[in-house]
Structure formats: structure tokens, C-alpha cells
Protein backbone atom coordinates (compact mmCIF):
# COMPACT_ATOMS: atom_id res chain seq x y z
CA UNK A 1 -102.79 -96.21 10.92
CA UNK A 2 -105.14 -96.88 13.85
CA UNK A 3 -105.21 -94.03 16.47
CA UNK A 4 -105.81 -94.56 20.52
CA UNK A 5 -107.22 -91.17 22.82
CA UNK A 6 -106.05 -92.58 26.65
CA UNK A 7 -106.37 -90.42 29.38
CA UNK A 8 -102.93 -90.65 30.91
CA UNK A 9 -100.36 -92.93 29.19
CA UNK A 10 -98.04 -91.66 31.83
CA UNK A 11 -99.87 -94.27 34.15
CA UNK A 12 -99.61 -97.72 35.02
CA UNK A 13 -102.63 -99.04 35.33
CA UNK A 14 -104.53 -102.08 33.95
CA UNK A 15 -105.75 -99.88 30.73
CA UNK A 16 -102.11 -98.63 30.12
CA UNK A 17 -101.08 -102.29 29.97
CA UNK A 18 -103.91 -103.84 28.20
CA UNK A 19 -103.18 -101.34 25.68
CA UNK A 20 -99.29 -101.83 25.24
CA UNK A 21 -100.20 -105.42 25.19
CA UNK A 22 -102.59 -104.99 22.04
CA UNK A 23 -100.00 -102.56 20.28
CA UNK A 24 -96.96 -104.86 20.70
CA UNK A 25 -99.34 -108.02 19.93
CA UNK A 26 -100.14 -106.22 16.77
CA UNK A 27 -96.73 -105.16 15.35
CA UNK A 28 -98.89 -102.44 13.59
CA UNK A 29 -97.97 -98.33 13.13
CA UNK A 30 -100.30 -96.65 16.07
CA UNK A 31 -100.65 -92.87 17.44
CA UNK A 32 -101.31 -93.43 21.44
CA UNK A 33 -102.53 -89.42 22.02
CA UNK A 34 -102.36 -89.16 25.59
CA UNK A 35 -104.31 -86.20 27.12
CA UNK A 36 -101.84 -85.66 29.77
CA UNK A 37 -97.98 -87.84 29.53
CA UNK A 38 -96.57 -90.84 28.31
CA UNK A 39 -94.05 -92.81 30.01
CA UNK A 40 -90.98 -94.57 28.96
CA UNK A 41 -92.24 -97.60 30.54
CA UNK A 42 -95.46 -97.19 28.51
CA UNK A 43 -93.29 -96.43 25.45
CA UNK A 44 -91.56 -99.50 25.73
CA UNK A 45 -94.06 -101.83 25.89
CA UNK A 46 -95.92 -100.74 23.20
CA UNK A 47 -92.90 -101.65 20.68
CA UNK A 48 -91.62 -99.76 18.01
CA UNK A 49 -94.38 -99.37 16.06
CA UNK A 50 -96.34 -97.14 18.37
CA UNK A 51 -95.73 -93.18 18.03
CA UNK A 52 -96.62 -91.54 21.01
CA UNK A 53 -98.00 -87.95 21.09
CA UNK A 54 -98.60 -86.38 25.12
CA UNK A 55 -101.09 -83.20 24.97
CA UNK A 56 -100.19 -82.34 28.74
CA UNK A 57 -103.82 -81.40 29.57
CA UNK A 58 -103.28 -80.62 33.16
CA UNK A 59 -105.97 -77.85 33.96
CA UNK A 60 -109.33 -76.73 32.83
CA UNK A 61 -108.02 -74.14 30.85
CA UNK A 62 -105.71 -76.32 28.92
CA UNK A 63 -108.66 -78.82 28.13
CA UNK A 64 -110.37 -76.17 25.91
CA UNK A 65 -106.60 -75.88 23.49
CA UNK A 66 -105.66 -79.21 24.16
CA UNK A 67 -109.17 -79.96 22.18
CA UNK A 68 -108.28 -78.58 19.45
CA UNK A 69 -104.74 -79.76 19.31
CA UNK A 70 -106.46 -83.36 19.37
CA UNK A 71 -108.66 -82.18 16.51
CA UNK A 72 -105.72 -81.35 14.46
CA UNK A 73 -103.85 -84.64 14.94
CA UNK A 74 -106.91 -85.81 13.38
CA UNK A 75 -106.66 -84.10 10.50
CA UNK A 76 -102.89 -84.28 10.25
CA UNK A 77 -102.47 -88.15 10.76
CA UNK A 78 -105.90 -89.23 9.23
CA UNK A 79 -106.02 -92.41 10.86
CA UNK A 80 -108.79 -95.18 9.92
CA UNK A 81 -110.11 -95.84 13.25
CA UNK A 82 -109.88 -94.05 16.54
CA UNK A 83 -110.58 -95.84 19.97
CA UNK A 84 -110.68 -93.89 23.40
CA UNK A 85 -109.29 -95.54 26.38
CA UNK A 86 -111.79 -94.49 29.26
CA UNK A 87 -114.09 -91.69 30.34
CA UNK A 88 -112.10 -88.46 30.02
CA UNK A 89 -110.51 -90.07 26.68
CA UNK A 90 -114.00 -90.84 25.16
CA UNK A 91 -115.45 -87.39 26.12
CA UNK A 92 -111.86 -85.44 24.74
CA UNK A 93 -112.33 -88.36 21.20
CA UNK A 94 -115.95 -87.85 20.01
CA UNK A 95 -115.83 -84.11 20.21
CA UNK A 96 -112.15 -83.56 18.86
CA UNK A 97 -113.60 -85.61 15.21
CA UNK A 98 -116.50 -83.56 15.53
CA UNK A 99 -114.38 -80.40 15.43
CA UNK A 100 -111.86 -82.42 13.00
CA UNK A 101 -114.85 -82.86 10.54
CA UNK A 102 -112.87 -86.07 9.31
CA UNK A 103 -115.50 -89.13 8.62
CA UNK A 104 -113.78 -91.41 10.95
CA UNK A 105 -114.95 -94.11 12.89
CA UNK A 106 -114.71 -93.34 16.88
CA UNK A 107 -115.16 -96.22 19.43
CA UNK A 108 -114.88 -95.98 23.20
CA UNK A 109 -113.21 -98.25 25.50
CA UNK A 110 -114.59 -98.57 28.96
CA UNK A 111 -112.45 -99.87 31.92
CA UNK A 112 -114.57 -98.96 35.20
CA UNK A 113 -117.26 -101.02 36.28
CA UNK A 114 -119.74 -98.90 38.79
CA UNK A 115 -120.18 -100.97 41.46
CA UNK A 116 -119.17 -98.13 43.78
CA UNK A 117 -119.67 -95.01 42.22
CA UNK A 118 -118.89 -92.94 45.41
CA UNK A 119 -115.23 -94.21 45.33
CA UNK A 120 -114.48 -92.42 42.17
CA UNK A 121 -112.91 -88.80 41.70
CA UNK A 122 -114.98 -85.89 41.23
CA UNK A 123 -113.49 -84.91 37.76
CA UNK A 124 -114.00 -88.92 36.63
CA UNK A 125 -117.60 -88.79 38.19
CA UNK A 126 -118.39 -85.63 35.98
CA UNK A 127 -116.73 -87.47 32.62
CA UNK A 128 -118.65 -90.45 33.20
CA UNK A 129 -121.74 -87.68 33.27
CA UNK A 130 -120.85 -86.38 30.18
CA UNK A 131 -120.27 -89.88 28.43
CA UNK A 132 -123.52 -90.88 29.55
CA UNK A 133 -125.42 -88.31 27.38
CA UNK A 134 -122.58 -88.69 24.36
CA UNK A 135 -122.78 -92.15 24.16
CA UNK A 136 -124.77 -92.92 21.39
CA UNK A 137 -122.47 -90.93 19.43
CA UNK A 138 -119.63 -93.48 19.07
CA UNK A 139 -119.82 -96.09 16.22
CA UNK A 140 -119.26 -98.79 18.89
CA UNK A 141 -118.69 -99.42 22.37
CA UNK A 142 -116.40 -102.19 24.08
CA UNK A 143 -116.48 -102.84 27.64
CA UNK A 144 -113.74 -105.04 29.43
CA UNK A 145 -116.40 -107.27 31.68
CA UNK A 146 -120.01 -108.40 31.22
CA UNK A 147 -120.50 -106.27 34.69
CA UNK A 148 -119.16 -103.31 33.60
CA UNK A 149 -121.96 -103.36 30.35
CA UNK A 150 -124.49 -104.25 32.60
CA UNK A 151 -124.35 -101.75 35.00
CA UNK A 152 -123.52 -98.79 32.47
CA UNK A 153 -126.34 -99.45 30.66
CA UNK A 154 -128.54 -99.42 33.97
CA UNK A 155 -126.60 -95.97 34.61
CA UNK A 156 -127.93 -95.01 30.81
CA UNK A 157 -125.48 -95.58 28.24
CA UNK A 158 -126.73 -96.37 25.04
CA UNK A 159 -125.14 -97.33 21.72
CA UNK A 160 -126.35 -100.07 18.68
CA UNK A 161 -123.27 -102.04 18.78
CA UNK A 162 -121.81 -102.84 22.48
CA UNK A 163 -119.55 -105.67 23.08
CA UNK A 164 -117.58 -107.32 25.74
CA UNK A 165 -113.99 -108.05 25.03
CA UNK A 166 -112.01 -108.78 28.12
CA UNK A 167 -108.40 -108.21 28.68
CA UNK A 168 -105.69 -110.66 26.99
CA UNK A 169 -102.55 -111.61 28.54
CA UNK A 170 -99.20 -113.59 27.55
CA UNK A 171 -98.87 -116.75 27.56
CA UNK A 172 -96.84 -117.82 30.78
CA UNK A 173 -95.54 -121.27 29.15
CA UNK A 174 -96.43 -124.70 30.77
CA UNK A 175 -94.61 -124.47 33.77
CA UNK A 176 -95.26 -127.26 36.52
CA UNK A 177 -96.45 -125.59 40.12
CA UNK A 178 -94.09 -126.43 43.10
CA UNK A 179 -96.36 -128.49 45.70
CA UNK A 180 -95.41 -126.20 48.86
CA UNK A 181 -97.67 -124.72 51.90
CA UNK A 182 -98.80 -121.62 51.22
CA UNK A 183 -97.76 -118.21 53.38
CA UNK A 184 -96.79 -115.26 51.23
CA UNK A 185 -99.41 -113.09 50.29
CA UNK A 186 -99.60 -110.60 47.90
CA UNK A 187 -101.60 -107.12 47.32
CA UNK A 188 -100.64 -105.21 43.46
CA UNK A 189 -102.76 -102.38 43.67
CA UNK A 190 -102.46 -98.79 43.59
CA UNK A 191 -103.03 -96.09 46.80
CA UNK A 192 -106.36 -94.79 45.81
CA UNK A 193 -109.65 -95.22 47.86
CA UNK A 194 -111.26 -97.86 45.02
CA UNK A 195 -108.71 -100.68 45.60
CA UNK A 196 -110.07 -100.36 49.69
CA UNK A 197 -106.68 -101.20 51.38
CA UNK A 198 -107.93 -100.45 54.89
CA UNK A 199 -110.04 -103.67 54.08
CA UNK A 200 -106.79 -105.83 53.18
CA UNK A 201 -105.04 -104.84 55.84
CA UNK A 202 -107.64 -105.75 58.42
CA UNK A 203 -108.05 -108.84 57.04
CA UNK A 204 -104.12 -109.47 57.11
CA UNK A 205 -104.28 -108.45 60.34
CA UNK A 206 -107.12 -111.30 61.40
CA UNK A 207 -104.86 -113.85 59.51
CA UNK A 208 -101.78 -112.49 61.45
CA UNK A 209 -103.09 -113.43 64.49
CA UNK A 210 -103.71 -117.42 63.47
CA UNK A 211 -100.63 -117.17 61.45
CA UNK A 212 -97.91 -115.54 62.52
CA UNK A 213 -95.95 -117.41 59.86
CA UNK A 214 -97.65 -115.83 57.08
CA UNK A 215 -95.90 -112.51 55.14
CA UNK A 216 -97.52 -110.04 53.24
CA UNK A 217 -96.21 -107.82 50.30
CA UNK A 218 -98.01 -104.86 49.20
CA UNK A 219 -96.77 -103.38 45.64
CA UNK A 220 -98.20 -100.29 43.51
CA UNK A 221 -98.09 -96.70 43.21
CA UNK A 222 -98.10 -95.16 47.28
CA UNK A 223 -97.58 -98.83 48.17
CA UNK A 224 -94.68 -97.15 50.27
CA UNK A 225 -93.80 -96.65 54.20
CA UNK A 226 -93.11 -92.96 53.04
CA UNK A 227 -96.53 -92.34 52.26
CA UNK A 228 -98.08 -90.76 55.66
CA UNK A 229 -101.77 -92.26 55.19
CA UNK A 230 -100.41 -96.15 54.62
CA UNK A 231 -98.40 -96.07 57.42
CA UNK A 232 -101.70 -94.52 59.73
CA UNK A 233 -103.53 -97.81 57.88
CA UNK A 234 -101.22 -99.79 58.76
CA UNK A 235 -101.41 -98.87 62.76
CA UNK A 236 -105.02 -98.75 62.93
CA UNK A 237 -105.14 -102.29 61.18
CA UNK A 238 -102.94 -103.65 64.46
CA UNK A 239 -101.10 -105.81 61.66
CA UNK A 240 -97.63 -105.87 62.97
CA UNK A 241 -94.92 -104.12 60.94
CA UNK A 242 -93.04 -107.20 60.67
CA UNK A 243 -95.70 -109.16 59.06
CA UNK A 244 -95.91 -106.54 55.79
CA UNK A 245 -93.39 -105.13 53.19
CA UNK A 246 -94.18 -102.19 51.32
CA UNK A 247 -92.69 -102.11 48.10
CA UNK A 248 -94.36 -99.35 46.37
CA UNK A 249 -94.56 -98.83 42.38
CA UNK A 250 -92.55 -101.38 40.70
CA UNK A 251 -91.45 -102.69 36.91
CA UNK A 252 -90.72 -106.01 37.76
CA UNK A 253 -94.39 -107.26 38.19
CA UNK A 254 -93.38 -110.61 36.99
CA UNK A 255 -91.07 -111.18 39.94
CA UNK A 256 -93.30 -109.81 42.24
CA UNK A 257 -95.48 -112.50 41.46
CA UNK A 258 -92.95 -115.31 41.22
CA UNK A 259 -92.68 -114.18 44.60
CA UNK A 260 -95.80 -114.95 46.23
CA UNK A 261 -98.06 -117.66 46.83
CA UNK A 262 -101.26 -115.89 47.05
CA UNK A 263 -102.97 -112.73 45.27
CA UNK A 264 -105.47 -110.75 47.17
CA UNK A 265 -107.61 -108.07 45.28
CA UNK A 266 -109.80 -106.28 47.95
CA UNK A 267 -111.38 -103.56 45.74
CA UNK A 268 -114.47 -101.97 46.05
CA UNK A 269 -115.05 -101.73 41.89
CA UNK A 270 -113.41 -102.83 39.03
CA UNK A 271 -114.20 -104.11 35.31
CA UNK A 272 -112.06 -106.58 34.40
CA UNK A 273 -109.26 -107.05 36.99
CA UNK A 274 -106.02 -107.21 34.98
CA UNK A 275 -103.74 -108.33 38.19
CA UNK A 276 -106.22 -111.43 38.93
CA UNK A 277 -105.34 -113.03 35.67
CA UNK A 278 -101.56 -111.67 35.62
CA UNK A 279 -100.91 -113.91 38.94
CA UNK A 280 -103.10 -116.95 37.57
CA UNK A 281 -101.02 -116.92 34.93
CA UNK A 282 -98.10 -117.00 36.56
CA UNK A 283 -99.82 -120.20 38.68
CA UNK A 284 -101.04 -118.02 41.12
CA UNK A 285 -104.20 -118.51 43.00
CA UNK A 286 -106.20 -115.40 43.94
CA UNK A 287 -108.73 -114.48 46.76
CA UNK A 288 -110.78 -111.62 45.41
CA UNK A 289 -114.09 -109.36 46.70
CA UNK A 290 -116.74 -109.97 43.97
CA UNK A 291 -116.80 -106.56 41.87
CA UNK A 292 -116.67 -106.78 38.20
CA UNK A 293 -115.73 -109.85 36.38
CA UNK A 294 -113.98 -111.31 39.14
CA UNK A 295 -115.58 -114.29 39.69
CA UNK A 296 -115.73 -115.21 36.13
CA UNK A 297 -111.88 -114.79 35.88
CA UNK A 298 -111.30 -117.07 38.56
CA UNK A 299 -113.37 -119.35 38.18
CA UNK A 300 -113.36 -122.28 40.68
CA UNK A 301 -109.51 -122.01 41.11
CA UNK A 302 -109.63 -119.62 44.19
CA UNK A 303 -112.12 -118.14 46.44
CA UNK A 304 -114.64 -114.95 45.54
CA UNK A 305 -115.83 -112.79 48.71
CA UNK A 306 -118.14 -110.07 49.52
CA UNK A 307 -116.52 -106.85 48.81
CA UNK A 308 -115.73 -104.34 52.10
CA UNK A 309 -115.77 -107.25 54.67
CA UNK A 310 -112.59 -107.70 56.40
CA UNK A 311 -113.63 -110.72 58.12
CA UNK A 312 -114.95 -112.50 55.00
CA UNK A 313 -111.72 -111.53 53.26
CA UNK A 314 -109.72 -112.89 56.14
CA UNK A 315 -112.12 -115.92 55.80
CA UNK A 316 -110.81 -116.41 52.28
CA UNK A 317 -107.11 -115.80 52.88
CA UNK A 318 -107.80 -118.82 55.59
CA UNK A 319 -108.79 -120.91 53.95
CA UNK A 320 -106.35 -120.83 50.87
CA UNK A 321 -103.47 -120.70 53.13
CA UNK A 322 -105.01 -124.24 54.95
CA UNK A 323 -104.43 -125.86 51.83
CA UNK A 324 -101.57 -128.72 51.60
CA UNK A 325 -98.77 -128.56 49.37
CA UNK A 326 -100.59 -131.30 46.36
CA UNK A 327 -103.99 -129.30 47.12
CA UNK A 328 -102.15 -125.57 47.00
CA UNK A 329 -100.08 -127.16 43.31
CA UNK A 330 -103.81 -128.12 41.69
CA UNK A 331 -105.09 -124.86 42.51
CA UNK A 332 -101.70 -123.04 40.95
CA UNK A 333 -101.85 -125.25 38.05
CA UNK A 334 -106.16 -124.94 37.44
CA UNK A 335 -105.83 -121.08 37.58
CA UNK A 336 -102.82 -121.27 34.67
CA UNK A 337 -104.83 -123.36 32.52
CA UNK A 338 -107.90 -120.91 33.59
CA UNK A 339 -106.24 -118.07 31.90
CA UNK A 340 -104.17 -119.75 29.21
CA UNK A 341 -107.54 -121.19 27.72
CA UNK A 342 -109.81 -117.88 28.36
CA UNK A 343 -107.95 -115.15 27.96
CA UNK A 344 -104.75 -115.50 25.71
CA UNK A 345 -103.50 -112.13 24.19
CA UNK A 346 -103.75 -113.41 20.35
CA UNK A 347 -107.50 -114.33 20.99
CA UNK A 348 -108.69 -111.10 22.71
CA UNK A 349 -106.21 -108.70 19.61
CA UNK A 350 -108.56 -110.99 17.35
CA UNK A 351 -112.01 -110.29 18.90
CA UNK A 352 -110.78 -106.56 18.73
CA UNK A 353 -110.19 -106.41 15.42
CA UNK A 354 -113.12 -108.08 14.14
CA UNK A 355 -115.49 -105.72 16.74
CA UNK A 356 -113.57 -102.31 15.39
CA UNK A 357 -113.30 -103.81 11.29
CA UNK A 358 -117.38 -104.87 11.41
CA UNK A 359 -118.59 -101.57 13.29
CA UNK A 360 -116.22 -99.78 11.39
CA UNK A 361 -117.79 -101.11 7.65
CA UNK A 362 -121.46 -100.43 8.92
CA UNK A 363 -120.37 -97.17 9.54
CA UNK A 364 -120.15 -95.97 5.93
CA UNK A 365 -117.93 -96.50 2.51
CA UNK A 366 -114.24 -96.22 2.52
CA UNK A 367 -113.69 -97.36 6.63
CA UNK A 368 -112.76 -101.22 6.34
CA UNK A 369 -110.91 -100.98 9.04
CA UNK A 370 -107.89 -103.90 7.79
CA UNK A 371 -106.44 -104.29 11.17
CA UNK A 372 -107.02 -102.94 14.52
């Protein structure tokens, strides 16, 4: 049995899901140890083969017990291979098998690119600190986009054996795309100050103004007209309340993006966008700043755009909503293909397991990893 350290499986984010994804792909007996919760909708996707154990870290105080509750799970479920899902996760995994004293292999998982540092939260900005000086300690590290490796090893990670693996999705089936105009546009993001909002709004609001046709959805966690700072966003935007529907955290992502016509990601950082490929693969053409992997995920099928410029984002919303209904179909069918022939699930669970089963052997006698 394979073990996975995530920071919060209570959470869903594109880490959560890429890791479901691989635990259902593989049909395999996992332990998911959570540092704070797991969720039902986490516990779900994962399949029945996944046991899920939630330390409820939720203070300092807790962290110092709650690291040696992880050590014991160690030593009580022995498992062949443990990889940590993100900073806090990686920090919590490499010192809870040191105090475990079990010779097991320990990889790390990295999700965040750095393009913009400031945007992250004090306690994530002093676990990337720590990784930094721990990272030669794991027996591997994987990082979800080509940016992400580059610009941690600038920041001064180190390790012998670092990969990129980015994230796999399902396959969506080989549906034709409807030739229609363009006008609904969509946002799947959560409220926090890395996925810049203020800049998609402004931009809607510039494309408002030309197109007063045009609709815009907005779905994630704080994605709702309850929440106090999205509504002052909103109003300082000057896109009109008619023009945007706030639909907050959802678990019907696939109809939210049968639903539109158009994905927008307007973040300031990322590593490997998961909800750029999600919508391509459901024939969905995306507009996106350039952070992370981006551009590589989308290829020529939609437009790429300097990151914290309302105008330029408006620019590319424009100019994807000009298209005409044969011109809009090509694009929904290119970025389909795009994903279906890049970044199917069964590929990326195989690049996994031959990343964790090769690092794992060099490691030392008696951890073949046999699947991952």
C-alpha cells in the first residue's frame, strides 16, 4: 500500500482532484493522511480503495502531536512509498519518516509555481522556506509544470531526481462542437488573492461595454453575492449586476462547463492549471494570463495574455468572442483533441508510476515500488 501526506483533503482544489483522479485511475489500496480534513466529496472520488485518515492539524500547537501521530501511521501501515501533496505536506512527510525510523521512500509533490510569491499566505510562504532547505532530503521530486521546476530551482530547491509530470484528466469522448457565436463566459476559481479576480472582473467589465450581449458566470469557493468583498469587486469593476452570476462552490463542474462557451483563468500564479484543461476537454476554449504552464496547455487553441492587465485580458475575451460559429467549433474541437492527445489520465498514472517505482529502486533493496 502506497501512502499520500496532502495538506487539506477537505479542499477542492486542483491537487485534491488530481489526486482522486490518480487513486480512482489506479483501483489500488491507498492511505490519503490529510493534515487537517477530508471531505466526502474527496472521499468519493477517490473510490473505494482509498482509506482516508484526517489528523485535524488546525493550530501550531497541534502541529507538534499531529507529527507524531503521522509518524505512527508510518509505522502502523508500513506503506512502500509515501508522496506529499504540497508544501506543508512535504515539510509534515520527510520529518514524520525521520521520526518513524521506517526505510521508506518519501517523494514530494509540488503544485505552486512562484511566479508571484507575494500572493501567497504567510504560513505557505514559511513552508515553502522550510522545503527549500529540506529538499534534498526526498528520494524524488515531481513538479506539475516545466515552470513550476524552473523557478523552484532558481528559488533553491535541490534534489538528484526531479521530474515534470503534469496533471491527467478523463477522457471527454469524441463529441462534435456545436458551430454557435460565442457569449457566455466562464471564471472556476476560488476567492483567494492568487486567482486576481479584481483583474477578471475589469476586464468583463471592458467587454460589457462592447457587448452587452455577453454573460458571465463566476463559480468556486466565495464565488458568492454573500461574500462582502466580491460584491465591493464587483461595484468598483462598474460591470453591471446583470451581466454576472455568482454561483459559488459547486459539484457539478461538468455542467458548469457544458454551460459556457468560454473559460477565463486570470491568475497571478499557478503550476499546472487543472481548470484550463478540464474546459478544453469538455471543447472549451480558454483565454488565460501566462503563469505556469498555461501556454503550453493551450496551445494554439485559445489566446495566452500578460498576467494583471485588465485591458489585455479584455483584449483576449474580444477577440474569442469575435469569432463565427465554424471558426468558434474548430477552436472547441482543436482544444479537445489538445488535451485528449497530451494529457489523458492513463498516460500521466503511467509516468507516475514509473518516476516513484525507478526513484524508489535507486533508493535501496527491498523498495520496488510495484505500483504507484
Amino acid at each position: 500500500m502506497n501512502m499520500h501526506i496532502i495538506t487539506n483533503y477537505e479542499a477542492s482544489a486542483g491537487a485534491e482532484t488530481m489526486l482522486s483522479r490518480l487513486l480512482r485511475a489506479s483501483g489500488e489500496r491507498a492511505l490519503v493522511a490529510s493534515l487537517i480534513g477530508v471531505s466526502e466529496r474527496n472521499r468519493r472520488l477517490a473510490g473505494e480503495g482509498a482509506q482516508c485518515e484526517a489528523l485535524k492539524i488546525r493550530s501550531i500547537g497541534r502541529s507538534i502531536t499531529g507529527l507524531g501521530d503521522l509518524a505512527q501511521l508510518i509505522v502502523r501501515e508500513q506503506p512502500r512509498v509515501i508522496l506529499c501533496w504540497m508544501y506543508h505536506a512535504m515539510v509534515a512527510g520527510v520529518l514524520a519518516q525521520k521520526l518513524s525510523r521506517r526505510p521508506v521512500p518519501v517523494f514530494w509533490n509540488i503544485r505552486q509555481s512562484l511566479d508571484d510569491p507575494a500572493v501567497l499566505s504567510r504560513s505557505t510562504r514559511v513552508a515553502l522556506a522550510l522545503s527549500r532547505r529540506l529538499s534534498h532530503l526526498p528520494a524524488g521530486i515531481i513538479y506539475n509544470s516545466s515552470r513550476a521546476l524552473e523557478l523552484h530551482r532558481q528559488y533553491g530547491f535541490s534534489n538528484r531526481r526531479m521530474e515534470v509530470i503534469p496533471n491527467g484528466f478523463d477522457a471527454m469522448g469524441a463529441q462534435s462542437c456545436i458551430e454557435r457565436a460565442p457569449r457566455i463566459v466562464g471564471i472556476a476559481a476560488r476567492f483567494h488573492p492568487q486567482k486576481d479576480h479584481d483583474t477578471f472582473f475589469r476586464a468583463a467589465a471592458v467587454v460589457a461595454r462592447k457587448r452587452p450581449d455577453v454573460r458571465f458566470m463566476a463559480v468556486g469557493a466565495g464565488m458568492s453575492a454573500d461574500n462582502r468583498a466580491v460584491r465591493n469587486m464587483l461595484k468598483d469593476s462598474g460591470l453591471p449586476p446583470e451581466s454576472v452570476i455568482l454561483m459559488g462552490e459547486t459539484d457539478d463542474m461538468a455542467g458548469f462547463y457544458r454551460s459556457i462557451d468560454l473559460l477565463v483563468l486570470s491568475s497571478r500564479t499557478e503550476g499546472f492549471p487543472n481548470v484550463i484543461a478540464e474546459a478544453m476537454s469538455h471543447g472549451k476554449p480558454v483565454v488565460a494570463t501566462d503563469v505556469g504552464d498555461a501556454a503550453m496547455v493551450v496551445g494554439k487553441t485559445g489566446e495566452i495574455v500578460p498576467r494583471a492587465d485588465p485591458m489585455a485580458l479584455a483584449a483576449g475575451m474580444e477577440r474569442m468572442l469575435a469569432l463565427d460559429p465554424a471558426a468558434y467549433a474548430a477552436r472547441a474541437q482543436a482544444a479537445r483533441h489538445r488535451v485528449a492527445e497530451h494529457y489523458s489520465l492513463a498516460a500521466i498514472a503511467r509516468r507516475y508510476a514509473a518516476f516513484l517505482g525507478t526513484a524508489a529502486d535507486a533508493a535501496g533493496p527491498g523498495l520496488r515500488v510495484q505500483t504507484w
